[in-house]
C-alpha atoms as a PDB file:
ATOM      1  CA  UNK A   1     -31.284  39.390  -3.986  1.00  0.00           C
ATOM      2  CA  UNK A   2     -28.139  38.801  -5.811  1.00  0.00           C
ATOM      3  CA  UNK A   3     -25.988  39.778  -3.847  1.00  0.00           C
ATOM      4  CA  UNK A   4     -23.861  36.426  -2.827  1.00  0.00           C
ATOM      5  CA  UNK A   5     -22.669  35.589  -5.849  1.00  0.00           C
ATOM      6  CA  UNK A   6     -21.327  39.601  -6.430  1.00  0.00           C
ATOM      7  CA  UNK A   7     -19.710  39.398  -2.990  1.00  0.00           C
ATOM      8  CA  UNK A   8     -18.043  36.179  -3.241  1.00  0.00           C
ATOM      9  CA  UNK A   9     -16.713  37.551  -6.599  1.00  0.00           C
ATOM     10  CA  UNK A  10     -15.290  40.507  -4.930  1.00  0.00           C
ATOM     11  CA  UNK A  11     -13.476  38.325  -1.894  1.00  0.00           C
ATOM     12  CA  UNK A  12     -12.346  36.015  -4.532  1.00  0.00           C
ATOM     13  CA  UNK A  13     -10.503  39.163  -6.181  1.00  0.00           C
ATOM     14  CA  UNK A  14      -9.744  40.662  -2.942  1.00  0.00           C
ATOM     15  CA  UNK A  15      -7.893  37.379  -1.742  1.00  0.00           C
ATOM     16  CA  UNK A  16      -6.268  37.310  -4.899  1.00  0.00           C
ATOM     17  CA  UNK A  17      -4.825  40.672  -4.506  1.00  0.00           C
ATOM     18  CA  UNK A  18      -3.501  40.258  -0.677  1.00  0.00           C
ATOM     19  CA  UNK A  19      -2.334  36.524  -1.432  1.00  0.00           C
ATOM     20  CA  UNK A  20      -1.114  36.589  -5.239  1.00  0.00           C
ATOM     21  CA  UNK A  21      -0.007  39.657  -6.097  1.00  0.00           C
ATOM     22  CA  UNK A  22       2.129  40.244  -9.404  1.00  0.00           C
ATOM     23  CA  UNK A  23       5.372  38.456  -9.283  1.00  0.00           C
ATOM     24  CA  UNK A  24       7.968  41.409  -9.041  1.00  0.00           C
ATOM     25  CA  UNK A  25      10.629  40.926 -11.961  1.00  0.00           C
ATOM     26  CA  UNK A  26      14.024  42.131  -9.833  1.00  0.00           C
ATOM     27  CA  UNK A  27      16.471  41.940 -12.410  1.00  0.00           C
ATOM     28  CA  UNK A  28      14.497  44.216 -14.920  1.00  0.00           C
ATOM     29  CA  UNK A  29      13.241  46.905 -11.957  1.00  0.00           C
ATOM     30  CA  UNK A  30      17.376  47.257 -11.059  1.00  0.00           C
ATOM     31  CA  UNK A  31      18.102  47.617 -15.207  1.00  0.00           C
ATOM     32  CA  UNK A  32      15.343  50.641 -14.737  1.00  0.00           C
ATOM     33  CA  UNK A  33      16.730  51.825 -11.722  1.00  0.00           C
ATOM     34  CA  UNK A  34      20.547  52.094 -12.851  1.00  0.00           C
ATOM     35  CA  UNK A  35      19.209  53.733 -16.186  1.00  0.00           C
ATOM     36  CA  UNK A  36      18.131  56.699 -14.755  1.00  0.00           C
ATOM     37  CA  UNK A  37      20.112  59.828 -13.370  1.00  0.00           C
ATOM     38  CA  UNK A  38      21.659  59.607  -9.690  1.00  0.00           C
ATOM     39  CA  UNK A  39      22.010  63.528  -9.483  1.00  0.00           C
ATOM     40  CA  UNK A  40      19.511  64.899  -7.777  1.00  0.00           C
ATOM     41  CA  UNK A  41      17.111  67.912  -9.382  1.00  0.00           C
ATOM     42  CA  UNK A  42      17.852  71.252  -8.935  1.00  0.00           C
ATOM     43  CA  UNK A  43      15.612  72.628  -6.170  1.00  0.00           C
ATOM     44  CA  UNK A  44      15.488  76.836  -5.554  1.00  0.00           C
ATOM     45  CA  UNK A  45      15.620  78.308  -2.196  1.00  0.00           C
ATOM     46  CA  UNK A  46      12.371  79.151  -0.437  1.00  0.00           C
ATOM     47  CA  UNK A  47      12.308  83.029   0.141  1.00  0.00           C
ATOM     48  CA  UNK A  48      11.050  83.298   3.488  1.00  0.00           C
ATOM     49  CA  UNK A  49       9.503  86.722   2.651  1.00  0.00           C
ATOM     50  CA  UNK A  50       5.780  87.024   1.414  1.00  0.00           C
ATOM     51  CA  UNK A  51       5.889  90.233  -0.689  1.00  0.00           C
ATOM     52  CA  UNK A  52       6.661  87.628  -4.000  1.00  0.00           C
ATOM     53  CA  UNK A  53       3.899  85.444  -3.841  1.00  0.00           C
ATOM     54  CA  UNK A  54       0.833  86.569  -5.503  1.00  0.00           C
ATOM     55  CA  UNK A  55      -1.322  85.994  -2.219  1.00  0.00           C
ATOM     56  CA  UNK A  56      -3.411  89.039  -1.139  1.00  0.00           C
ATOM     57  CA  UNK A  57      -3.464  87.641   2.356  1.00  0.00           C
ATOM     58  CA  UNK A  58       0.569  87.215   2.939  1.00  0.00           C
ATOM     59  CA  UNK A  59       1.052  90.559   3.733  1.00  0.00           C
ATOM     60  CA  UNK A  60      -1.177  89.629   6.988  1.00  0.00           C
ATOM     61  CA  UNK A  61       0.800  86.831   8.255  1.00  0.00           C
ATOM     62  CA  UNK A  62       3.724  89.015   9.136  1.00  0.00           C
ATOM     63  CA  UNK A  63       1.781  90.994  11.448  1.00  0.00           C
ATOM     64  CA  UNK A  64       0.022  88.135  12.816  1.00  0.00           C
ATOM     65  CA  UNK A  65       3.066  86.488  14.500  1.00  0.00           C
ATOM     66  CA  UNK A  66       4.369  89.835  15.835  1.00  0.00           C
ATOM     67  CA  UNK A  67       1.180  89.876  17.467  1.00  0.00           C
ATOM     68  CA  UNK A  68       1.863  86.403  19.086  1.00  0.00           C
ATOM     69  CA  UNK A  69       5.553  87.456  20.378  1.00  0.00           C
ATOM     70  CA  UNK A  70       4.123  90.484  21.999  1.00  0.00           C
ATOM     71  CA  UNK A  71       1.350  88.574  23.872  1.00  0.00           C
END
């Protein structure tokens, strides 16, 4: 018993939420957005070789896919 009054509270918040979200302030989201750096981060080159990682198992994977070209 009890329960009607806790579930009409959560549709009431629910409705709320899909209906009447937050009202989205443009003009200070486009001051953030023009603040902030437009070069991208530095990213470093995946080395397609295993032998760097510290993965016991990489060493395996190698051999695995010859194995698939051969069959």
């Amino acid at each position: 018993m009890g329960r009607g009054r806790a579930k009409a509270k959560q549709t009431k918040v629910a409705r709320e939420l899909k209906y009447g979200g937050p009202e989205t302030d443009f003009d200070r989201l486009q001051a953030e957005l023009s603040t902030q750096s437009t070069t991208a981060p530095k990213v470093e080159p995946v080395d397609d070789e295993y032998e760097d990682t510290d993965d016991p198992y990489a060493k395996y994977i190698d051999a695995d896919e010859d194995e698939r070209r051969q069959a």
